[in-house]
Protein backbone atom coordinates (compact mmCIF):
# COMPACT_ATOMS: atom_id res chain seq x y z
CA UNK A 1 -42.84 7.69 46.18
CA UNK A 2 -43.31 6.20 42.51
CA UNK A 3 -39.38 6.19 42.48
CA UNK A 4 -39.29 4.33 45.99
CA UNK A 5 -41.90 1.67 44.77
CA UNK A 6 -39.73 0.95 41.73
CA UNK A 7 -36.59 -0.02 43.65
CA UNK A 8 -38.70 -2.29 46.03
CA UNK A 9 -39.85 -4.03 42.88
CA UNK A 10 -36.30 -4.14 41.44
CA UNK A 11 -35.08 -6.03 44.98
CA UNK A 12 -37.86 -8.30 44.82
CA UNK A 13 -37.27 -9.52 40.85
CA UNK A 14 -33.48 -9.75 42.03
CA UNK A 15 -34.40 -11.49 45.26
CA UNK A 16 -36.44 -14.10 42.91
CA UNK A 17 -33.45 -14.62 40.49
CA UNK A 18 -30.93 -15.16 43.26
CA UNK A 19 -33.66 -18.03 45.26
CA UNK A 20 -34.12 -19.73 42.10
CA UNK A 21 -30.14 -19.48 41.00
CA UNK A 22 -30.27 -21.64 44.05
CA UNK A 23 -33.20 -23.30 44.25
CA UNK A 24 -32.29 -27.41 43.77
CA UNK A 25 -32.88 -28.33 39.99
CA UNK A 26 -35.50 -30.30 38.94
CA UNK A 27 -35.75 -34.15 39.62
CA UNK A 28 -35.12 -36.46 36.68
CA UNK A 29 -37.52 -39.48 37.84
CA UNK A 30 -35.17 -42.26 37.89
CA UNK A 31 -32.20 -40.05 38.66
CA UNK A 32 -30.44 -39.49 41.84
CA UNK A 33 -29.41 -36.32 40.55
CA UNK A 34 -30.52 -33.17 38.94
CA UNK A 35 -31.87 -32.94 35.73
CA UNK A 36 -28.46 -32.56 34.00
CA UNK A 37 -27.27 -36.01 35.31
CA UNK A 38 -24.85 -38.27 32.92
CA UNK A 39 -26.25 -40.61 34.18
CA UNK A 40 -30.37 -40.89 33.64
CA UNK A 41 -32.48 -39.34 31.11
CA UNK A 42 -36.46 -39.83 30.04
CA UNK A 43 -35.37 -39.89 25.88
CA UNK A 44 -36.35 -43.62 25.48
CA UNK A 45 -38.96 -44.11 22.82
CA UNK A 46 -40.93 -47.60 22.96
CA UNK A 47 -41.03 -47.20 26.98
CA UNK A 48 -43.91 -46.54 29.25
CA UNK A 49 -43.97 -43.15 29.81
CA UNK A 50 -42.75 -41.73 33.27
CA UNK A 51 -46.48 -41.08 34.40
CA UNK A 52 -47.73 -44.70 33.40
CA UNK A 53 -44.54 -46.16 35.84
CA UNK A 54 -45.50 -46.75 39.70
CA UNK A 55 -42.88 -44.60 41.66
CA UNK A 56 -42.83 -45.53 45.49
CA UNK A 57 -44.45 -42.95 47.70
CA UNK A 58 -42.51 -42.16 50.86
CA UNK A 59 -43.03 -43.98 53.89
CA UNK A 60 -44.83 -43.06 56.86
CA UNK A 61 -45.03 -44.06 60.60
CA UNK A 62 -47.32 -47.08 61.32
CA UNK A 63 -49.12 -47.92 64.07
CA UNK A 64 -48.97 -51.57 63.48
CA UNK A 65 -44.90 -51.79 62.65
CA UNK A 66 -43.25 -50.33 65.19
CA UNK A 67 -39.67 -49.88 66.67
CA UNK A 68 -38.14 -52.22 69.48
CA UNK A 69 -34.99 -49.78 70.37
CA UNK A 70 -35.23 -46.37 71.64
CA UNK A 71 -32.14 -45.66 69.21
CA UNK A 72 -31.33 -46.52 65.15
CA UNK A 73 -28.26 -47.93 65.86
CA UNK A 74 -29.76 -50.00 68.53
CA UNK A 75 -32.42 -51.31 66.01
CA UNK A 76 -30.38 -52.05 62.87
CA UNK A 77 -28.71 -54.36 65.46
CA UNK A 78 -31.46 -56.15 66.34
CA UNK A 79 -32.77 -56.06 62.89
CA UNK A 80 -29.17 -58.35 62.20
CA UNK A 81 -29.42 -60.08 65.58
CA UNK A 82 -32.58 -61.75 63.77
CA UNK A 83 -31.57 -61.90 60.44
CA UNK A 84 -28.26 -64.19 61.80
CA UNK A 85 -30.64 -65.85 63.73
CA UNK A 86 -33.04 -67.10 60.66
CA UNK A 87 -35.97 -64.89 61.59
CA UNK A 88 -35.99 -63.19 58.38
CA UNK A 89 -39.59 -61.77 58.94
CA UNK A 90 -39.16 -60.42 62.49
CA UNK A 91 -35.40 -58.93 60.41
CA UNK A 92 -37.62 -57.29 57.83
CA UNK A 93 -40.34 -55.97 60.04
CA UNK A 94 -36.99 -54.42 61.92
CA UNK A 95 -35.74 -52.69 59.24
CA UNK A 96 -38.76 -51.26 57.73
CA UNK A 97 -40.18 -49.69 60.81
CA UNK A 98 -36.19 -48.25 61.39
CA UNK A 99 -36.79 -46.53 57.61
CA UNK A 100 -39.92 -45.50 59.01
CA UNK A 101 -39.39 -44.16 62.74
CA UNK A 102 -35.97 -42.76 61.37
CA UNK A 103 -35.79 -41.56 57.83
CA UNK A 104 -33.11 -39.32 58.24
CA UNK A 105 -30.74 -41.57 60.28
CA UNK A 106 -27.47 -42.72 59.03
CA UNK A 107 -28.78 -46.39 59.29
CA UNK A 108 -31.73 -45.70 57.35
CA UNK A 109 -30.44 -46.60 53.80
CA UNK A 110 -28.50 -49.57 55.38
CA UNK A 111 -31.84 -50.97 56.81
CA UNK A 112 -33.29 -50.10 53.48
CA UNK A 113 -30.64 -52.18 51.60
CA UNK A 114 -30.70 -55.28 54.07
CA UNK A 115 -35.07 -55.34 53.71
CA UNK A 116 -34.72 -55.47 49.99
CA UNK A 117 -31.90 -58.19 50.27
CA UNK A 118 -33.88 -60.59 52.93
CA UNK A 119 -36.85 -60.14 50.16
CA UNK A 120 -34.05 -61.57 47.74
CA UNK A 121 -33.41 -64.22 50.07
CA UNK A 122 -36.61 -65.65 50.45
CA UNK A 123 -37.10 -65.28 46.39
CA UNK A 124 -39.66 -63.04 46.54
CA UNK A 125 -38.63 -60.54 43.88
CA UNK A 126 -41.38 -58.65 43.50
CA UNK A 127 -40.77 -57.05 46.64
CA UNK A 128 -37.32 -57.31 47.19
CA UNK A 129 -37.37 -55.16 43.78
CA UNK A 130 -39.88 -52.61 45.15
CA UNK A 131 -37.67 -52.07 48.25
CA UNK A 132 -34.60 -51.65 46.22
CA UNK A 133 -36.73 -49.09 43.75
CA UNK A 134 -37.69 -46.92 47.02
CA UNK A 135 -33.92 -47.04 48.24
CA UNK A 136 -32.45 -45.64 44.95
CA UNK A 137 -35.57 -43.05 44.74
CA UNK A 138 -35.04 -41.60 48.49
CA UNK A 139 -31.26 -42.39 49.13
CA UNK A 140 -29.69 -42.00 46.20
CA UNK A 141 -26.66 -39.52 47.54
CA UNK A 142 -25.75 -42.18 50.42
CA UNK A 143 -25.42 -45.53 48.51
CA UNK A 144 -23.11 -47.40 45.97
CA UNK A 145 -25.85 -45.69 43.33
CA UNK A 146 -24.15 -47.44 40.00
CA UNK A 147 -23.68 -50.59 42.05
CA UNK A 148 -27.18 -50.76 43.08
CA UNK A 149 -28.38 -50.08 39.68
CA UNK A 150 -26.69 -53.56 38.77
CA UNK A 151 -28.21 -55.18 41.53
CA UNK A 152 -31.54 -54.21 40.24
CA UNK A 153 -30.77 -55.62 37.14
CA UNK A 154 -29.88 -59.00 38.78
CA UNK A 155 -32.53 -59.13 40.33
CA UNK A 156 -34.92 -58.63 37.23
CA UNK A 157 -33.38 -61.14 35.89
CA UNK A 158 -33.66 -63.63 38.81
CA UNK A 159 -36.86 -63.14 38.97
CA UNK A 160 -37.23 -63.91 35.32
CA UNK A 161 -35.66 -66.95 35.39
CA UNK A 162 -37.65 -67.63 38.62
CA UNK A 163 -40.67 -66.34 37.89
CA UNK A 164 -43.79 -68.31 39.96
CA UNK A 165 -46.63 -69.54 38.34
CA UNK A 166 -49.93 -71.57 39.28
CA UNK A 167 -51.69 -73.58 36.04
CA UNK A 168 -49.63 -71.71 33.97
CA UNK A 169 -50.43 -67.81 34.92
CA UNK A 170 -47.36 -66.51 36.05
CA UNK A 171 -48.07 -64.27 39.04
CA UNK A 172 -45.79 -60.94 37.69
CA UNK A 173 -46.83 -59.54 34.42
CA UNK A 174 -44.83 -58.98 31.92
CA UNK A 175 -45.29 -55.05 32.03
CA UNK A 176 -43.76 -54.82 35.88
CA UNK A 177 -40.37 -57.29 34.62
CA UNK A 178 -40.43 -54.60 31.68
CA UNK A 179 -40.65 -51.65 33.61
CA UNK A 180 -37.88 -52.92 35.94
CA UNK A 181 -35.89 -53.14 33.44
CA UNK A 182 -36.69 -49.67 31.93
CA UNK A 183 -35.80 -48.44 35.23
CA UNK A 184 -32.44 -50.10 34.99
CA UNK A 185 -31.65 -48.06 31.39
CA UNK A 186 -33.26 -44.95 32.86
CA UNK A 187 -31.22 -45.20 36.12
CA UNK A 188 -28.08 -46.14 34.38
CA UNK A 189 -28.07 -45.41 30.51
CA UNK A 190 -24.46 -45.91 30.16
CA UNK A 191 -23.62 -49.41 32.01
CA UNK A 192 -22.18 -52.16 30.29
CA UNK A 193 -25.40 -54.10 30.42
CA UNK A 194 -28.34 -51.96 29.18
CA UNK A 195 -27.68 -53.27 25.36
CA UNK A 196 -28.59 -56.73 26.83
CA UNK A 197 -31.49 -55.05 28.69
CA UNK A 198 -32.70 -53.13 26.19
CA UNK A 199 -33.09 -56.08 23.72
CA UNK A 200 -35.01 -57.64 26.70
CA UNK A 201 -37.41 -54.79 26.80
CA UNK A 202 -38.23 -55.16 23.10
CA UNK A 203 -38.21 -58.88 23.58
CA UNK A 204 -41.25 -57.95 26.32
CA UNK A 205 -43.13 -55.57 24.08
CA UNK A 206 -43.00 -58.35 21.33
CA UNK A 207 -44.50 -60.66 23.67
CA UNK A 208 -47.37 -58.21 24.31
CA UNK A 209 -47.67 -57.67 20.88
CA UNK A 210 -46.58 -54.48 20.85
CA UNK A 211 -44.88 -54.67 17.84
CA UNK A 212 -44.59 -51.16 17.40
CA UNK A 213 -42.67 -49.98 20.37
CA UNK A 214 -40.05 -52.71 20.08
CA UNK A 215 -39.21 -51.66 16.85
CA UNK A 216 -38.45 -48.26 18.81
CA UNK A 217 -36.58 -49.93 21.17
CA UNK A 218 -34.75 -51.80 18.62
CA UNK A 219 -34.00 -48.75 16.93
CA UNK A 220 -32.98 -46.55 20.17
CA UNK A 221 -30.51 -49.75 21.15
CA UNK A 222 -28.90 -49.38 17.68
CA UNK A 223 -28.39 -46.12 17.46
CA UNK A 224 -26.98 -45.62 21.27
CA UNK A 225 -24.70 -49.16 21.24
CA UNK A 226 -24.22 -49.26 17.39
CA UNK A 227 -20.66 -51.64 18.24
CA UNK A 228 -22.32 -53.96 20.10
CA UNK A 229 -22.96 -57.54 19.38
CA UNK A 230 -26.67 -56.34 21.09
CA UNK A 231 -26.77 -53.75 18.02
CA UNK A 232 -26.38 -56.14 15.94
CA UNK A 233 -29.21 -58.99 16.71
CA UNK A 234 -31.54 -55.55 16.90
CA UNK A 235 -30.61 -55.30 13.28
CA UNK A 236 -32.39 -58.12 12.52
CA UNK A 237 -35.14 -57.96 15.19
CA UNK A 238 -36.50 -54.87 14.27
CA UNK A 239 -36.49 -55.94 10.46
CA UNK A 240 -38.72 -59.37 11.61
CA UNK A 241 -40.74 -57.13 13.90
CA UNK A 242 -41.42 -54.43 11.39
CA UNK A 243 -41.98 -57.18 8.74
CA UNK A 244 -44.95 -58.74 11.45
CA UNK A 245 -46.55 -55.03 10.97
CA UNK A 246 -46.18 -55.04 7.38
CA UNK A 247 -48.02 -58.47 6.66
CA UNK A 248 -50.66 -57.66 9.49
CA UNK A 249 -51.46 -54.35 8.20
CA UNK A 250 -50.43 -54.58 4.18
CA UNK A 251 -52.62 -52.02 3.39
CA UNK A 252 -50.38 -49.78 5.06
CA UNK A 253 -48.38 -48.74 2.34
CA UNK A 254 -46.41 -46.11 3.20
CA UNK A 255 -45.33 -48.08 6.12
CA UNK A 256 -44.41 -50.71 4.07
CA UNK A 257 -42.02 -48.39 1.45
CA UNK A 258 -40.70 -47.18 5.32
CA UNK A 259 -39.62 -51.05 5.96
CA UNK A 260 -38.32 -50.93 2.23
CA UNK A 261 -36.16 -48.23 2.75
CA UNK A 262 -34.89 -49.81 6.26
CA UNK A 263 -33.99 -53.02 4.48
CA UNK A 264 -31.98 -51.67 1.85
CA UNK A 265 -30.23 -49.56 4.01
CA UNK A 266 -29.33 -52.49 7.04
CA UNK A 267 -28.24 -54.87 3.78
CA UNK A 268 -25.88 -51.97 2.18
CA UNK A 269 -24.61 -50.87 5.47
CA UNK A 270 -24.21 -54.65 6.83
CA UNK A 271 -23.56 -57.10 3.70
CA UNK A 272 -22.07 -59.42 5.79
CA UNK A 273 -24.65 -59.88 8.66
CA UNK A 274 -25.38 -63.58 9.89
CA UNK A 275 -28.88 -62.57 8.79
CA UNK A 276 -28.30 -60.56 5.50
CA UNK A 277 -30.47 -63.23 3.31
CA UNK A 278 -33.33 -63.70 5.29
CA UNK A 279 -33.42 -59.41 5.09
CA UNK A 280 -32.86 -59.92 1.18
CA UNK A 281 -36.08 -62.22 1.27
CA UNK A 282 -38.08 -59.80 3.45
CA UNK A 283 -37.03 -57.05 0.83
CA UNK A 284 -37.91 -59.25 -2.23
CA UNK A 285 -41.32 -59.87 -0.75
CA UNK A 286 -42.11 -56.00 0.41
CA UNK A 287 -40.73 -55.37 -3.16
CA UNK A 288 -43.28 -57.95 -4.66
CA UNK A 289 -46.30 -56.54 -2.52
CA UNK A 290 -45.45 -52.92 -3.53
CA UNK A 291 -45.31 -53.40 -7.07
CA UNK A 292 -48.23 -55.17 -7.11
CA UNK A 293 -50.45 -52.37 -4.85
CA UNK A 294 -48.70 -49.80 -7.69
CA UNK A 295 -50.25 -52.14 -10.31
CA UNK A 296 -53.79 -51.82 -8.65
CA UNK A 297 -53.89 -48.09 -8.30
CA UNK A 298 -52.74 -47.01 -11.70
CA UNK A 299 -55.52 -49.99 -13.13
CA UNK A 300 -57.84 -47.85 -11.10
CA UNK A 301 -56.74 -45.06 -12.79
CA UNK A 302 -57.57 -46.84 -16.23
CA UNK A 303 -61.16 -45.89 -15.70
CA UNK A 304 -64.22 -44.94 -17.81
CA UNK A 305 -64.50 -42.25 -14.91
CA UNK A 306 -60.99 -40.93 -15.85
CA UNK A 307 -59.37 -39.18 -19.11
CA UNK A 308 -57.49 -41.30 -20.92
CA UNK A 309 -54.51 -38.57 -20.22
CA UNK A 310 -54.69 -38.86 -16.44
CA UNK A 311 -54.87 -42.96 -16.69
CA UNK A 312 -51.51 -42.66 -19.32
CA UNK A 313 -49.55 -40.23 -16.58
CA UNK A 314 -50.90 -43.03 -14.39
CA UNK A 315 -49.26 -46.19 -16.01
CA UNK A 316 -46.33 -44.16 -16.66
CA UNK A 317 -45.72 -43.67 -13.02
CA UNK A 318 -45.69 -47.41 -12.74
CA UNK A 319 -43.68 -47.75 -15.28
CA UNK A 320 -40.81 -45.66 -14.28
CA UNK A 321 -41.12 -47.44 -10.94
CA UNK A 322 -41.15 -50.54 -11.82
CA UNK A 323 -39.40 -50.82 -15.51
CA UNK A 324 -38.75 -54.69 -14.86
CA UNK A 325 -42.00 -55.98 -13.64
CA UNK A 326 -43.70 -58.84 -15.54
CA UNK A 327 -45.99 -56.19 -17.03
CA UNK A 328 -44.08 -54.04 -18.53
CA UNK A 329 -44.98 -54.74 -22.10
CA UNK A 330 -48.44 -54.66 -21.34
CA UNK A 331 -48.14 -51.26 -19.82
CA UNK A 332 -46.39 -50.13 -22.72
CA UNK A 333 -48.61 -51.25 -24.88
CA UNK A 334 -51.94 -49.98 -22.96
CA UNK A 335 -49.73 -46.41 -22.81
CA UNK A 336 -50.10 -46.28 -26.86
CA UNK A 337 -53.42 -46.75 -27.07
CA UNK A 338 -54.47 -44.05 -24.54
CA UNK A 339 -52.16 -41.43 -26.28
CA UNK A 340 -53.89 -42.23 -29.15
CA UNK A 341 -57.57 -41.58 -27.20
CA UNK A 342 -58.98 -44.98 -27.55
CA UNK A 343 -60.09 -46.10 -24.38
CA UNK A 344 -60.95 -49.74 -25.28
């Protein structure tokens, strides 16, 4: 019997392996594929994280947008019949109740693709981007995938360039253009024109002063497109933007001697960027700052509260760091005395 029991449990454990051998891989949100796509991957450091991004949810029948054929086919052609005729909101009401009645029709993604474009015609991106979003999300496998990937892109852009505003509010944030554009590098990491929207991303996070994350950005676009003429304005962006940090929080030293380090290696590794001297200034002020915080803690050091031993190893620290610095002789001389054990 025990024997018996065994195989059962055997079959079932090999039953298991075989269903998930087959089982569809997991989703990479963003990716028409499976999660070992080419072409989309989560990896992007200074984005909003997958969770904070507003996915569209599927749609659903509706009572009060319904069809006016008894067939898809039937519908889609009406849903032209009235785009050709002008009614472009009678056309989009057509189209999204055929992607509702009929998900699984052929015409489905078309009608998907033609509501998202008569958004686009009447300018109003937000939607038109939305629409577009939910067609690459729920039909990847039957569109022009890469293709619509750059027409997201456009569109971002247009509605950038376009964007509406009333006494000076503009009526999209900045975090939805950004996230359209993330969407755009997530969806399509390798296209000619994520460099540019990468450095538009950053650009974004600047503007919300998140100084921070567009220095990851800035970073990440380097690193993936390092012979691009995109690479190299990040060069420079991300040494102004961590400079902003830097004088905002000086007292943040060892992210200050980080911003050091990145200087000196961006002006060895680049001596003849368009920017190279205004990264020699930055360096020259950190540099100045540094010294001068080094000069301050071993002076602390050179306390009644302290042996005149510890405040010596103390100003010899600074010393070896800083052998040129406009008080050097004084160190030297202060050095002396303590070895000697006068503390005056």
């Amino acid at each position: 019997m025990m024997q018996k029991n065994n195989k059962l449990m055997l079959a079932a454990v090999a039953a298991c392996a075989c269903m998930a051998a087959f089982a569809e891989p997991p989703r990479v949100a963003g990716s028409p594929f499976a999660a070992n796509s080419p072409y989309a991957t989560d990896a992007y450091p200074g984005f909003d994280g997958l969770d904070d991004t507003k996915r569209p949810e599927k749609k659903e029948k509706s009572w009060f947008n319904w069809v006016d054929r008894d067939k898809p086919a039937e519908q889609y052609a009406l849903a032209q019949e009235l785009e050709a005729a002008g009614s472009l909101r009678k056309a989009r009401r057509a189209c999204d109740a055929l992607v509702r009645e009929w998900p699984a029709s052929a015409e489905a993604p078309r009608a998907q693709l033609r509501l998202a474009k008569i958004y686009a015609r009447e300018k109003d991106y937000d939607n038109a981007l939305e629409e577009l979003e939910y067609l690459l999300d729920f039909y990847p496998g039957e569109v022009s995938y890469l293709d619509l990937v750059e027409y997201l892109y456009q569109l971002t852009n247009l509605m950038v360039k376009e964007k509406k505003t009333m006494f000076g509010f503009s009526f999209t944030s900045d975090r939805i253009v950004r996230q359209h554009y993330e969407s755009v590098v997530r969806r399509a990491p390798r296209a000619a024109y994520v460099p540019e929207a990468m450095l538009k991303i950053a650009d974004l996070r600047e503007q919300d002063n998140h100084y921070e994350e567009a220095v990851q950005v800035y970073n990440q676009l380097v690193m993936k497109f390092p012979k691009t003429p995109e690479a190299d304005a990040a060069i420079y962006l991300q040494a102004k933007a961590r400079m902003w940090l830097c004088r905002r929080l000086s007292y943040n030293i060892p992210r200050c001697v980080d911003t050091q380090k990145y200087l000196k290696m961006m002006i060895e590794e680049h001596p003849r960027h368009d920017r190279v001297d205004e990264m020699k200034e930055w360096l020259a002020e950190l540099e100045k700052h540094l010294e001068a915080d080094a000069y301050r803690r071993a002076k602390f050091y050179d306390t009644k509260q302290r042996t005149p031993h510890a405040a010596a190893a103390a100003w010899e620290r600074f010393l070896k760091e800083y052998p040129y610095s406009p008080h050097a002789d004084e160190v030297r001389a202060r050095i002396e005395t303590l070895k000697k054990g006068n503390r005056q």
